[in-house]
PDB file of N, CA and C in Angstrom:
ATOM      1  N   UNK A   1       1.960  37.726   0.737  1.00  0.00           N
ATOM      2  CA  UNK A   1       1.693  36.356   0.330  1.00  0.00           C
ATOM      3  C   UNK A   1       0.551  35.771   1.148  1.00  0.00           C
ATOM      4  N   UNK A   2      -0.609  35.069   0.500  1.00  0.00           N
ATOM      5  CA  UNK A   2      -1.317  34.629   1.024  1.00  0.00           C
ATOM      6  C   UNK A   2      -0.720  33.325   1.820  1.00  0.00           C
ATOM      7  N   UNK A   3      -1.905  32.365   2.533  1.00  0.00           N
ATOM      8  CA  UNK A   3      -1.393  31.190   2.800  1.00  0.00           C
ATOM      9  C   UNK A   3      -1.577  29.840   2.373  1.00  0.00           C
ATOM     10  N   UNK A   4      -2.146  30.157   1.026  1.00  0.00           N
ATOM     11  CA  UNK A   4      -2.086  29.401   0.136  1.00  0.00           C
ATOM     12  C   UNK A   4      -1.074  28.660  -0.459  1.00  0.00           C
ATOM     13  N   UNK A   5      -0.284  29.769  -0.794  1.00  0.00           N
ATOM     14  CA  UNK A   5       0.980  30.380  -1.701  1.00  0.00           C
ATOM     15  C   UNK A   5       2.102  29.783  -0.796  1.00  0.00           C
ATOM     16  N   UNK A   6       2.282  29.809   0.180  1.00  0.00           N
ATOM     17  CA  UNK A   6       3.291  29.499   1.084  1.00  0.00           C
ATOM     18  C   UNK A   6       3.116  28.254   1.709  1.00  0.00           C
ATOM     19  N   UNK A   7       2.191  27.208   1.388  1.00  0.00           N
ATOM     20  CA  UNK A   7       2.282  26.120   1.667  1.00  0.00           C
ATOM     21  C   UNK A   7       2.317  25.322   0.525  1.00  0.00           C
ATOM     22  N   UNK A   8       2.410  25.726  -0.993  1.00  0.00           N
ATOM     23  CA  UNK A   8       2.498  24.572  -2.024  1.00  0.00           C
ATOM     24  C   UNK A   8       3.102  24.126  -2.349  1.00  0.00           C
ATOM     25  N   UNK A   9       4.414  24.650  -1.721  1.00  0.00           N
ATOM     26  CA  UNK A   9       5.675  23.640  -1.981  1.00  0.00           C
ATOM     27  C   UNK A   9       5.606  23.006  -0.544  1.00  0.00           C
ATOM     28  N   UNK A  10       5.020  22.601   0.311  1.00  0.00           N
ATOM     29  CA  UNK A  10       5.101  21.518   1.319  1.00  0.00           C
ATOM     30  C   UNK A  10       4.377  20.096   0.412  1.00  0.00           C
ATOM     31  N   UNK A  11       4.991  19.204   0.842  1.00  0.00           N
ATOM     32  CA  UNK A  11       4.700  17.616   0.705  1.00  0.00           C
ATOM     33  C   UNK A  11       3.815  17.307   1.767  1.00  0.00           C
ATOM     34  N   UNK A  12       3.251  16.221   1.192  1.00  0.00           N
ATOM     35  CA  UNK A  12       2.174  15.774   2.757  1.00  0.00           C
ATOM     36  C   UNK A  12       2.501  15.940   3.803  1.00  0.00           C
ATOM     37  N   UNK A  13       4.051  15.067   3.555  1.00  0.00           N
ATOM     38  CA  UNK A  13       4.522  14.642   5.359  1.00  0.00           C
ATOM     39  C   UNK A  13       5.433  15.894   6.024  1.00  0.00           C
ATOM     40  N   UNK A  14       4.931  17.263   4.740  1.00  0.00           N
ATOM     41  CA  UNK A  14       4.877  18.518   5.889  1.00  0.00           C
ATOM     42  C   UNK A  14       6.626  19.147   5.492  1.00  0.00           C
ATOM     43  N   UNK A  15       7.366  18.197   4.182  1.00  0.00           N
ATOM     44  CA  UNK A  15       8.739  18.786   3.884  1.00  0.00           C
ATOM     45  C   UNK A  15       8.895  18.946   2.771  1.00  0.00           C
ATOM     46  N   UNK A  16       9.435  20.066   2.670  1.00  0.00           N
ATOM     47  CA  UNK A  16       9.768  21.022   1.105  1.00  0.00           C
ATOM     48  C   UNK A  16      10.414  19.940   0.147  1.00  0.00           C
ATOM     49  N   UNK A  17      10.010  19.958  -0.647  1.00  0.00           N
ATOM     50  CA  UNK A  17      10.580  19.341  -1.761  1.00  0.00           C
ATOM     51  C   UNK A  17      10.974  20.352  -2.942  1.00  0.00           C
ATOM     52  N   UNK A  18      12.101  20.180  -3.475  1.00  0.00           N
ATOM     53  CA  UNK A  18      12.636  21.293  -4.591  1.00  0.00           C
ATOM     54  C   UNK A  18      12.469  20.293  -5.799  1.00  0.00           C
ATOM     55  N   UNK A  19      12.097  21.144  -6.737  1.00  0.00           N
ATOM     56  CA  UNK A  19      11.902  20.700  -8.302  1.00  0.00           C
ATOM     57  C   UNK A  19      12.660  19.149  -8.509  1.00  0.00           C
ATOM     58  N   UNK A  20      13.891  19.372  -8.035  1.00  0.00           N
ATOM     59  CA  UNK A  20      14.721  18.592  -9.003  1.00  0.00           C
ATOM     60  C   UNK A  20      14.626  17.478  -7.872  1.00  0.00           C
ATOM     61  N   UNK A  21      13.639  17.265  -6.841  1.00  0.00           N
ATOM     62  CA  UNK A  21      13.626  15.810  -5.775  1.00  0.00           C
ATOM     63  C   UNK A  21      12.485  15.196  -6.228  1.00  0.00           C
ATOM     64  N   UNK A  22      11.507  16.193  -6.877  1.00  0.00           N
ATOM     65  CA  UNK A  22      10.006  15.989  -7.476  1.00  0.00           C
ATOM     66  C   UNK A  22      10.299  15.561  -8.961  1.00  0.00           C
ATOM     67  N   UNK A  23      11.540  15.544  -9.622  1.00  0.00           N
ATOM     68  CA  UNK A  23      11.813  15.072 -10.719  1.00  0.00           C
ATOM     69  C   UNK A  23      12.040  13.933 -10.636  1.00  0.00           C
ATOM     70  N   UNK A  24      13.229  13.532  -9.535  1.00  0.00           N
ATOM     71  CA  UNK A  24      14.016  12.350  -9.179  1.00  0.00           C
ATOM     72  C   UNK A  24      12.561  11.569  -9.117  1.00  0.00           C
ATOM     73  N   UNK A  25      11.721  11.503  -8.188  1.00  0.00           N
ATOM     74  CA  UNK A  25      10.654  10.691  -7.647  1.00  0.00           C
ATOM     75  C   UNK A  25       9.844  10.387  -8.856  1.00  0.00           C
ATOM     76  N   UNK A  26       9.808  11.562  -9.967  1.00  0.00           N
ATOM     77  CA  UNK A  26       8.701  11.299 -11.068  1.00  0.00           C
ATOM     78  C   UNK A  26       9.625  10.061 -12.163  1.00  0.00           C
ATOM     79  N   UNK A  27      10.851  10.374 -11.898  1.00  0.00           N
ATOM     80  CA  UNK A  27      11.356   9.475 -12.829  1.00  0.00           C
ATOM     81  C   UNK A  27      11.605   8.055 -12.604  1.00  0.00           C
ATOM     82  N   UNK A  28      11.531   7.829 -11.234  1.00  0.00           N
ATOM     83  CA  UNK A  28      11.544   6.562 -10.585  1.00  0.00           C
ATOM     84  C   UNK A  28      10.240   5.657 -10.619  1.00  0.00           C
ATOM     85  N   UNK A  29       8.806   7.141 -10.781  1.00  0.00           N
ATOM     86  CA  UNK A  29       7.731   6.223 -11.023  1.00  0.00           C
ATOM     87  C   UNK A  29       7.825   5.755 -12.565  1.00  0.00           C
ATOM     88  N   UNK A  30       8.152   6.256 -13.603  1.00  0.00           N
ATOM     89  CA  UNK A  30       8.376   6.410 -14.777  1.00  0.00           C
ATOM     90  C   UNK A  30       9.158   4.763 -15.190  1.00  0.00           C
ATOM     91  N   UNK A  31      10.115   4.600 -14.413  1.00  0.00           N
ATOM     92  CA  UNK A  31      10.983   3.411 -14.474  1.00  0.00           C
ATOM     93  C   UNK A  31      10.285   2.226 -14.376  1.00  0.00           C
ATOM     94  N   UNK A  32       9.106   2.570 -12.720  1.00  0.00           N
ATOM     95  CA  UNK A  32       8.727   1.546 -12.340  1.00  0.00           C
ATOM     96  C   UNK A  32       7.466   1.299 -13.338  1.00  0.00           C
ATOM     97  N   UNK A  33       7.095   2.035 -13.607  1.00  0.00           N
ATOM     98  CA  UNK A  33       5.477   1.679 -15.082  1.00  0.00           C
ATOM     99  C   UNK A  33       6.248   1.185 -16.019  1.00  0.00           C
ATOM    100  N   UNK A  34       7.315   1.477 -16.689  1.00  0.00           N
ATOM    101  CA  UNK A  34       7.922   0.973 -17.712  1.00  0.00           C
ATOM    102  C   UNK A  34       8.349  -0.693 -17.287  1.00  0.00           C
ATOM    103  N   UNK A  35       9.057  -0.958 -16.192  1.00  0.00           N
ATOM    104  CA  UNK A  35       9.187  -2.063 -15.655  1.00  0.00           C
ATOM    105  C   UNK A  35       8.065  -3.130 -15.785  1.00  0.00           C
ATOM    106  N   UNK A  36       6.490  -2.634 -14.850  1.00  0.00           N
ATOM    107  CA  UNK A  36       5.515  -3.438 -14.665  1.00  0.00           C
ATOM    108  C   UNK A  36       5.484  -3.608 -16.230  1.00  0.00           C
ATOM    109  N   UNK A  37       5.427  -2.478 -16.975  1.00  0.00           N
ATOM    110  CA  UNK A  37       4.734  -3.363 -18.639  1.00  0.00           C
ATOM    111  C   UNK A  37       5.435  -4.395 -19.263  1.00  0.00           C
ATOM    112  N   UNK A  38       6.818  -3.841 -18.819  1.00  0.00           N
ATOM    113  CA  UNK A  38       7.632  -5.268 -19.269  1.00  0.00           C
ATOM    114  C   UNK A  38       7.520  -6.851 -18.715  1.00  0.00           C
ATOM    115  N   UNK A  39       7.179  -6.284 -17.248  1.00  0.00           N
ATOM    116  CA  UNK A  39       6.816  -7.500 -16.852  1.00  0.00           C
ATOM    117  C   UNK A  39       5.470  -8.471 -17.020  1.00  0.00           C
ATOM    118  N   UNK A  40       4.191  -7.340 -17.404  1.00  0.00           N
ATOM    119  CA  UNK A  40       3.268  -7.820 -17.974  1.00  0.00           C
ATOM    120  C   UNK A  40       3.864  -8.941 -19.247  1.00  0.00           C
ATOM    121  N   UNK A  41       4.186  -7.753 -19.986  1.00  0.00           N
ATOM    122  CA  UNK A  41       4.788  -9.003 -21.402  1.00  0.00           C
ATOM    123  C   UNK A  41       5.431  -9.793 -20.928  1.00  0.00           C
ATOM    124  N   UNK A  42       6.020 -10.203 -20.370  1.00  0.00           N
ATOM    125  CA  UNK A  42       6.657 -11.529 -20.350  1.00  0.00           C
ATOM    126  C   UNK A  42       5.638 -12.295 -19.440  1.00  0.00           C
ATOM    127  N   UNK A  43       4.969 -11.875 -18.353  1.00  0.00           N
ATOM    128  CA  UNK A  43       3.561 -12.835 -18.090  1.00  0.00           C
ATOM    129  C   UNK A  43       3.120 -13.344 -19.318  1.00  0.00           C
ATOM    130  N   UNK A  44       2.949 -12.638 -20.342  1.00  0.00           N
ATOM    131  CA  UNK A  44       2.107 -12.999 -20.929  1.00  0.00           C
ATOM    132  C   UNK A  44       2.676 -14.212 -22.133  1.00  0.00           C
ATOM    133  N   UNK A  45       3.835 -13.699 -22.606  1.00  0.00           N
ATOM    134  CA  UNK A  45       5.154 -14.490 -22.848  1.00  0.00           C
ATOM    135  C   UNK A  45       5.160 -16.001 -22.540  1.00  0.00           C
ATOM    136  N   UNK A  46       5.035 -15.703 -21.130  1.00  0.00           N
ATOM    137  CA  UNK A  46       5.055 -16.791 -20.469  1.00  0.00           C
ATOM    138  C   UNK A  46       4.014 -18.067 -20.440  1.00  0.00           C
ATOM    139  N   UNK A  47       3.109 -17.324 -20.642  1.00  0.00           N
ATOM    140  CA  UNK A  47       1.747 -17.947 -20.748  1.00  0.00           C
ATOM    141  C   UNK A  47       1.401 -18.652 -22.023  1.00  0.00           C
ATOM    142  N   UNK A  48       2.191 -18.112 -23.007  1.00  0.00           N
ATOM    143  CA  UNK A  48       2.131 -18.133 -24.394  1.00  0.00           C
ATOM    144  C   UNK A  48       2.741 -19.465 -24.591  1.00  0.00           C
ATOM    145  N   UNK A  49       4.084 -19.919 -23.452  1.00  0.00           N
ATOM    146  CA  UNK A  49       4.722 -20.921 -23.785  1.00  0.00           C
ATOM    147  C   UNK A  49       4.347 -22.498 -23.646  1.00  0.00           C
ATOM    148  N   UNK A  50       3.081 -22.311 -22.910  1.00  0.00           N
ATOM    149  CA  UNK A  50       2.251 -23.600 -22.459  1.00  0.00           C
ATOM    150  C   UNK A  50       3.574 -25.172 -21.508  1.00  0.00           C
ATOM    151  N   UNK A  51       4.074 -24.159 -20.472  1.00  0.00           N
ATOM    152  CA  UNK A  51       4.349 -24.698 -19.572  1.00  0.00           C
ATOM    153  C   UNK A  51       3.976 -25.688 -18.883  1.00  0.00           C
ATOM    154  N   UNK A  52       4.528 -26.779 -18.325  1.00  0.00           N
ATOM    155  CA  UNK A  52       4.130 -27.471 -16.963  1.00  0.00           C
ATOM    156  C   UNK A  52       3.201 -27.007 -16.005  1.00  0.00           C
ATOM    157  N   UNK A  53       2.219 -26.998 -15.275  1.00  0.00           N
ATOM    158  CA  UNK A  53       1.428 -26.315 -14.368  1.00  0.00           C
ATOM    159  C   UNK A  53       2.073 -26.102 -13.360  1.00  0.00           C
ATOM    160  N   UNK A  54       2.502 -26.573 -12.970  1.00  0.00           N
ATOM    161  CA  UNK A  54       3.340 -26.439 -11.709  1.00  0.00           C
ATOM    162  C   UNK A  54       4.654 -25.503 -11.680  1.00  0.00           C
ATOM    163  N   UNK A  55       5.289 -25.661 -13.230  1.00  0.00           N
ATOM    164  CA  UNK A  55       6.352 -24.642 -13.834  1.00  0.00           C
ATOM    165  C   UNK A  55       5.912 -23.183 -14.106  1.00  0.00           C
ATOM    166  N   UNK A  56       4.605 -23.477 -14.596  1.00  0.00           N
ATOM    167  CA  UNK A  56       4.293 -22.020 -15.178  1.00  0.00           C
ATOM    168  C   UNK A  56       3.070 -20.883 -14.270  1.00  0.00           C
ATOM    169  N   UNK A  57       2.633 -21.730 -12.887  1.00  0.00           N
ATOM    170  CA  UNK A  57       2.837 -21.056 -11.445  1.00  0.00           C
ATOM    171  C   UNK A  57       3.742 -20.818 -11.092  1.00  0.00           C
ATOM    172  N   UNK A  58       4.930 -21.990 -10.833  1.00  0.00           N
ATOM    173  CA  UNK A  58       5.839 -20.779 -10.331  1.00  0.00           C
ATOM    174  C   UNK A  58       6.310 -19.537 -10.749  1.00  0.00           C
ATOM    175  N   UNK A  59       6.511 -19.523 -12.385  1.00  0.00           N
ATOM    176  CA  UNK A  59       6.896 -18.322 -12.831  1.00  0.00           C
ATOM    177  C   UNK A  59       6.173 -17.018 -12.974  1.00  0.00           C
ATOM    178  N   UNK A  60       4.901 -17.448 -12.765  1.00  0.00           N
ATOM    179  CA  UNK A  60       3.668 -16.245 -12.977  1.00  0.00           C
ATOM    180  C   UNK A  60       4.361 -16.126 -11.162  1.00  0.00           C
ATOM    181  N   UNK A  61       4.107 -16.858 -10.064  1.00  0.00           N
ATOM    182  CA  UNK A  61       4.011 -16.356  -9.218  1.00  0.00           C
ATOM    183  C   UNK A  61       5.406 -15.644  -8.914  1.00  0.00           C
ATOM    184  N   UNK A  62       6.468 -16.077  -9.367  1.00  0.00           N
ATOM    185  CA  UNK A  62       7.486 -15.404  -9.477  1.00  0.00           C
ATOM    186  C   UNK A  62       7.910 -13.854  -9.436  1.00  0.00           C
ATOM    187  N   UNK A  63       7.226 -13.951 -11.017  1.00  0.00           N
ATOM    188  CA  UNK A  63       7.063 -12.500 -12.054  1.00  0.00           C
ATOM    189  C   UNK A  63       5.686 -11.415 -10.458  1.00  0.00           C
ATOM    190  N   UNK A  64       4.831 -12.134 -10.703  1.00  0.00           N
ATOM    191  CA  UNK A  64       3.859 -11.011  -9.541  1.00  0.00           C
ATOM    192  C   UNK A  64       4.189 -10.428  -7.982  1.00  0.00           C
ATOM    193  N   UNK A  65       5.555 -12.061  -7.746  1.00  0.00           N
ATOM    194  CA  UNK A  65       6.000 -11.288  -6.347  1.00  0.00           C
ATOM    195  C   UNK A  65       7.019  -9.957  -6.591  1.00  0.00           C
ATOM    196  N   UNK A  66       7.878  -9.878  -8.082  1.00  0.00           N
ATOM    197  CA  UNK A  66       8.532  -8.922  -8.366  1.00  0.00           C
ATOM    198  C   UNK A  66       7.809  -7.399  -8.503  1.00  0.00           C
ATOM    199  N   UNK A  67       6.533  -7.602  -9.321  1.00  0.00           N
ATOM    200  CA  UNK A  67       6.082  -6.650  -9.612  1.00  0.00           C
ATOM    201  C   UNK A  67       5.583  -6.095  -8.099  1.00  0.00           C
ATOM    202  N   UNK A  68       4.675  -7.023  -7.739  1.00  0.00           N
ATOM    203  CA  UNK A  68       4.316  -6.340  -5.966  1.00  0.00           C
ATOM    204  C   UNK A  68       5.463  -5.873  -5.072  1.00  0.00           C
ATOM    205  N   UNK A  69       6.656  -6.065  -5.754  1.00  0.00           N
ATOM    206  CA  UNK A  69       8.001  -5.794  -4.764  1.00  0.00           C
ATOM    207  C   UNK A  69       7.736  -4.504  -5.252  1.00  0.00           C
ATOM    208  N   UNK A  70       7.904  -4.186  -6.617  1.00  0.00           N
ATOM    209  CA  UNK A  70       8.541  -2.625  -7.198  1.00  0.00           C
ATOM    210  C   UNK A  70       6.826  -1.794  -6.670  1.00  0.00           C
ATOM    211  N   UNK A  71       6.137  -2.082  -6.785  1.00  0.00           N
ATOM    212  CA  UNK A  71       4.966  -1.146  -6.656  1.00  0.00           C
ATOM    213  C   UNK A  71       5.281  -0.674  -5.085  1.00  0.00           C
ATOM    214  N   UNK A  72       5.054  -1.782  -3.949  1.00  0.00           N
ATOM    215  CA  UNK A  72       5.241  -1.489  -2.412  1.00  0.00           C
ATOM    216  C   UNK A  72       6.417  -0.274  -2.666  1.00  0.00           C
ATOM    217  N   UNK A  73       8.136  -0.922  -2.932  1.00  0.00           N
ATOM    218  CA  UNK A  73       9.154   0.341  -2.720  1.00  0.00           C
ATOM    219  C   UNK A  73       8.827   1.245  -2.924  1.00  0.00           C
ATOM    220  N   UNK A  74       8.195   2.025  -4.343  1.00  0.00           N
ATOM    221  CA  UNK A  74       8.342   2.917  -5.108  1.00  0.00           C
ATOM    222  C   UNK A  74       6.935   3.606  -4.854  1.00  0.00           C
ATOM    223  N   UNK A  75       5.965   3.143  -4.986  1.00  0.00           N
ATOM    224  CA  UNK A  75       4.597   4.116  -5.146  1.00  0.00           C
ATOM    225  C   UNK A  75       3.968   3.816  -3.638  1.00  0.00           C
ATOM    226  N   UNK A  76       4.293   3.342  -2.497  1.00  0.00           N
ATOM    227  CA  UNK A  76       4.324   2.878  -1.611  1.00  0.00           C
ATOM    228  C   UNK A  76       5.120   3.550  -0.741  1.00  0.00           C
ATOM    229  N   UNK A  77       6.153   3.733  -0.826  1.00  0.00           N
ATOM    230  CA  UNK A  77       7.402   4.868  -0.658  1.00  0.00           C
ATOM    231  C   UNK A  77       8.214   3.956   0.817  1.00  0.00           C
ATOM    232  N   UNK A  78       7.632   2.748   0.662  1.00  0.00           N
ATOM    233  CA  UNK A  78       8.808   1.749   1.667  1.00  0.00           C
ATOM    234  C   UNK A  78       9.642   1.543   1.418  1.00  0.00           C
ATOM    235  N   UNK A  79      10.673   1.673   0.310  1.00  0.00           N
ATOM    236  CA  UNK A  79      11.719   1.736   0.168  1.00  0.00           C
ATOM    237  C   UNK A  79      12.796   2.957   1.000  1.00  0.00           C
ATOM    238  N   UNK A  80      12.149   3.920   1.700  1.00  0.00           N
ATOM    239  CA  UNK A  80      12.715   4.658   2.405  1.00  0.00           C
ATOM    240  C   UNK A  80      12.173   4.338   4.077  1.00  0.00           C
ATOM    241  N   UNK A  81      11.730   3.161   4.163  1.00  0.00           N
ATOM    242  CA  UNK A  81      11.279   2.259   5.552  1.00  0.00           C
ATOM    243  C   UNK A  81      12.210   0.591   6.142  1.00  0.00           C
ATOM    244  N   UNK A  82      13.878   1.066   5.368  1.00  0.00           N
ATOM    245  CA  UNK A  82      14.180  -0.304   5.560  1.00  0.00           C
ATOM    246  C   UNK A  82      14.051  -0.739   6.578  1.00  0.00           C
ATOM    247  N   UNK A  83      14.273  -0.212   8.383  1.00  0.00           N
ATOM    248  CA  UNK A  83      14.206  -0.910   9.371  1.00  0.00           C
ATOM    249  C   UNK A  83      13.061  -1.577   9.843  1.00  0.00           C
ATOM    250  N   UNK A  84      11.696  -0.826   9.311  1.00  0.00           N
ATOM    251  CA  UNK A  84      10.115  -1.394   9.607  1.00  0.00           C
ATOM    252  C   UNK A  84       9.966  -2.250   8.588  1.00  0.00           C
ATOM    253  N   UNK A  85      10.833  -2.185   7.715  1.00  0.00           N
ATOM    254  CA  UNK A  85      10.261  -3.309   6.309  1.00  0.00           C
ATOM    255  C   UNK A  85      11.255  -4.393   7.098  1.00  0.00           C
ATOM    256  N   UNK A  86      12.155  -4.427   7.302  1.00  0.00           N
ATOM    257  CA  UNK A  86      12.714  -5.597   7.700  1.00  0.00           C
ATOM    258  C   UNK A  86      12.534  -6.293   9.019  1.00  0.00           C
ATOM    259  N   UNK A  87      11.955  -5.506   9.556  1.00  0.00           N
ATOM    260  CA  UNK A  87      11.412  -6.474  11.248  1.00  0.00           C
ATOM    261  C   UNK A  87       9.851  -6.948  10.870  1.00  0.00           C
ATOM    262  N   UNK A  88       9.492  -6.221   9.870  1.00  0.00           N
ATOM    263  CA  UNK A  88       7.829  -6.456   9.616  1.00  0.00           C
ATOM    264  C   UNK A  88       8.375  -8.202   9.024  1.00  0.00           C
ATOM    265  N   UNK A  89       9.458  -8.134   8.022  1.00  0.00           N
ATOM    266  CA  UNK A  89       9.593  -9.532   7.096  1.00  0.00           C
ATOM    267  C   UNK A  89      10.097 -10.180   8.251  1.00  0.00           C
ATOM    268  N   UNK A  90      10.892 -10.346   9.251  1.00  0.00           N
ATOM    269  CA  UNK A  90      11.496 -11.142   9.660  1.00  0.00           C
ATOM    270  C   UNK A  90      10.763 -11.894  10.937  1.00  0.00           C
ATOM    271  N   UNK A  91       9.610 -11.013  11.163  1.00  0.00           N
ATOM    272  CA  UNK A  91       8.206 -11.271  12.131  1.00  0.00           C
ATOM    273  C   UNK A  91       7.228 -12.176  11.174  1.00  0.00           C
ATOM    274  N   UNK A  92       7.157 -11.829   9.959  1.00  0.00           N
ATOM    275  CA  UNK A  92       6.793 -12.907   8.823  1.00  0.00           C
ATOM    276  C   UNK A  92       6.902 -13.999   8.945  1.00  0.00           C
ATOM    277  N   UNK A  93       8.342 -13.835   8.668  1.00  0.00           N
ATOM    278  CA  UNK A  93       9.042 -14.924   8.283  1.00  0.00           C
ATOM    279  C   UNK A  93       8.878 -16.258   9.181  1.00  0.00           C
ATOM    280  N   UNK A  94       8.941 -15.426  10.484  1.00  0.00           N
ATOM    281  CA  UNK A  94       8.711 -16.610  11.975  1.00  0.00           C
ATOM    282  C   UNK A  94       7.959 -17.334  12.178  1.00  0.00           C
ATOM    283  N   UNK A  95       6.844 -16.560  11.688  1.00  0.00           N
ATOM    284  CA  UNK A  95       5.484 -16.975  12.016  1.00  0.00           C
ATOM    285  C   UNK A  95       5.271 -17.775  10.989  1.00  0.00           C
ATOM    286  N   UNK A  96       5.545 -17.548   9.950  1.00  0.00           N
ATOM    287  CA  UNK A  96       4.853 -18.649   8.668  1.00  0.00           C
ATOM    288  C   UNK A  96       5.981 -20.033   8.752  1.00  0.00           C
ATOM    289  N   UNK A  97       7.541 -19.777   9.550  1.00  0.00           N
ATOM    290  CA  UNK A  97       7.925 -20.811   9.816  1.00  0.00           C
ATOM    291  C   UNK A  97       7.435 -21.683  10.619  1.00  0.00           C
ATOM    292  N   UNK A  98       6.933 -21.068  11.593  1.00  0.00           N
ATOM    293  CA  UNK A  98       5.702 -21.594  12.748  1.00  0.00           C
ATOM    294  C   UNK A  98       4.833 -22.401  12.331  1.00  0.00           C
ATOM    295  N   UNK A  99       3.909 -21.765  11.236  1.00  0.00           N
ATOM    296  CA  UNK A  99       3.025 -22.160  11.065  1.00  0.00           C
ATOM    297  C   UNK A  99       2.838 -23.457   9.937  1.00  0.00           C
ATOM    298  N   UNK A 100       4.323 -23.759   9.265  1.00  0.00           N
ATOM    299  CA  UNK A 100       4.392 -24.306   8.461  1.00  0.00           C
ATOM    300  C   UNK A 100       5.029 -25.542   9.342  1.00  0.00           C
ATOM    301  N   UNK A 101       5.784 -25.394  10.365  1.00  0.00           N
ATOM    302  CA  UNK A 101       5.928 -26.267  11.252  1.00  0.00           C
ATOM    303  C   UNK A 101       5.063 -26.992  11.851  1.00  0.00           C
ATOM    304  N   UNK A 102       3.707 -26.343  11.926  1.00  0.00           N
ATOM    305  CA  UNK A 102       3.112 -27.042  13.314  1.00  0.00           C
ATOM    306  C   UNK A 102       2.528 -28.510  12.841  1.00  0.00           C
ATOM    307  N   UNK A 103       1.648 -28.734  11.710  1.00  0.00           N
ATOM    308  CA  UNK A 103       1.671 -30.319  11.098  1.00  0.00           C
ATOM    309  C   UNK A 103       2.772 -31.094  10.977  1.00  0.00           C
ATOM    310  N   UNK A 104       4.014 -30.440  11.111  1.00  0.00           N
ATOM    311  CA  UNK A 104       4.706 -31.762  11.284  1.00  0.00           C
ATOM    312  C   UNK A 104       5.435 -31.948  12.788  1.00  0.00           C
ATOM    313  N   UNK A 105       4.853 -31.708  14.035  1.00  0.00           N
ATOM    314  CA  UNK A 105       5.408 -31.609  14.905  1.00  0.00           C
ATOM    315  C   UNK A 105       3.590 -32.804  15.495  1.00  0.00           C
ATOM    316  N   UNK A 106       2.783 -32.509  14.805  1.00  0.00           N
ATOM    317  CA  UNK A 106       2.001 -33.771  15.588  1.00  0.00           C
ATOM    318  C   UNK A 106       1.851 -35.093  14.665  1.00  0.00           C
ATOM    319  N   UNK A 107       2.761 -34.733  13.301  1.00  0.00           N
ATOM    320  CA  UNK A 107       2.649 -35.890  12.239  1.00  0.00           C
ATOM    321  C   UNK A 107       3.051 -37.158  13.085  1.00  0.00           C
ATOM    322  N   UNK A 108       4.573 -37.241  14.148  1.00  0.00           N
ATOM    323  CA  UNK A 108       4.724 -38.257  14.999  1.00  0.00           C
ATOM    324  C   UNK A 108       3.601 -38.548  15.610  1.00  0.00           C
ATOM    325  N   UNK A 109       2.967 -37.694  16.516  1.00  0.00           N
ATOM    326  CA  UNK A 109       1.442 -38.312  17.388  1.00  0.00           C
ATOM    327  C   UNK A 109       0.637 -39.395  16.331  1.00  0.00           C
ATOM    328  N   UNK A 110       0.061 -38.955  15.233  1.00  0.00           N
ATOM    329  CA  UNK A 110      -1.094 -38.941  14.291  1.00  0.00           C
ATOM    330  C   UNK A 110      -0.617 -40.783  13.390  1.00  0.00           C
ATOM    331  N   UNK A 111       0.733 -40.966  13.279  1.00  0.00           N
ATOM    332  CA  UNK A 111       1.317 -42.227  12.933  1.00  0.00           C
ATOM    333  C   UNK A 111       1.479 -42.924  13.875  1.00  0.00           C
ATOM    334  N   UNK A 112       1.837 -42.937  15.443  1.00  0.00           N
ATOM    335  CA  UNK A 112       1.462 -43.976  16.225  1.00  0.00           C
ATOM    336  C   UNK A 112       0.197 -43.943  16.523  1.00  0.00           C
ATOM    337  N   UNK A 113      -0.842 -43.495  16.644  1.00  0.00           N
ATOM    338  CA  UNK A 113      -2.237 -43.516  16.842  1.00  0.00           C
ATOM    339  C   UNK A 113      -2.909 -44.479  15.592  1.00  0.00           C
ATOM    340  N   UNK A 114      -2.634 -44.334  14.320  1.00  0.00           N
ATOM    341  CA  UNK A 114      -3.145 -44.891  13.176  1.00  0.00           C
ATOM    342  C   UNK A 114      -2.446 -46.322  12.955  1.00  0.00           C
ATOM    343  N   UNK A 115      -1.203 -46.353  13.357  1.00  0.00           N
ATOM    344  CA  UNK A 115      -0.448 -47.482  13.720  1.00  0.00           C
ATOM    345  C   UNK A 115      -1.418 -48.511  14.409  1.00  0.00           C
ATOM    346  N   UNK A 116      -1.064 -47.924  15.897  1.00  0.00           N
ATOM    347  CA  UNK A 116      -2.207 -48.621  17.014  1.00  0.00           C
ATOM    348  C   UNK A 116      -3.595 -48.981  16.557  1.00  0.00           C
ATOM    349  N   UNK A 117      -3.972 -48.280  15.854  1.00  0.00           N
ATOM    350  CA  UNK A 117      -5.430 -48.751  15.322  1.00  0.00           C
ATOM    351  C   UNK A 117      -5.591 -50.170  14.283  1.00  0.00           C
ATOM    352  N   UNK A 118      -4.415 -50.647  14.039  1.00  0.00           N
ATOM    353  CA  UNK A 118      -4.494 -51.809  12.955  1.00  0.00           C
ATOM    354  C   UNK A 118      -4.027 -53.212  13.677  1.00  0.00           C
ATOM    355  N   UNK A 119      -3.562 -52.680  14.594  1.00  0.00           N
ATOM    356  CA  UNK A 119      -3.454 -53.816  15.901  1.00  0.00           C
ATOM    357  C   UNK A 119      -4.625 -54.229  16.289  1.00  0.00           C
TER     358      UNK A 119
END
């Protein structure tokens, strides 16, 4: 056997995969394309219905955080990364609480200052 031959059943990350794990994975991408198109149509569905602006952002943005969910798990292969996916979100999460905090932590300063100014 050459050494060609003896490495084509290795996967990138260097581990054998047997037919029927390379099936499982093909059918999961299979799910997830079938999914996104569905979810296209109903974007589009959606769009069709001439919504509120404010209603029919949220739902587009809705529908795109789903689809960016299934693409990351699946063709992304983070769905087999729960402990780094979940300290990555919860380091997120902090920070954009942070950051969504910080205007209203000098909103008190910024109203007695504008106050004082009409005196």
């Amino acid at each position: 056997m050459d050494a060609h031959s003896e490495t084509s059943d290795v996967s990138v990350d260097g581990h054998h995969e047997s037919p029927e794990e390379f099936k499982k994975h093909l059918r999961s991408y299979y799910v997830v394309f079938v999914a996104l198109l569905c979810l296209t149509a109903v974007t589009v569905g959606v769009a069709e219905l001439k919504l509120a602006r404010p209603i029919a952002i949220t739902v587009a943005l809705t529908i795109a955080t789903i689809k960016a969910g299934l693409v990351a798990a699946v063709f992304m292969h983070l769905i087999s990364e729960k402990k780094v996916i979940i300290a990555v979100l919860a380091l997120t999460a902090l920070f954009f609480a942070l950051v969504m905090a910080l205007p209203s932590l000098t909103l008190y300063e910024h109203r007695h200052v504008i106050a004082g100014m009409g005196n």
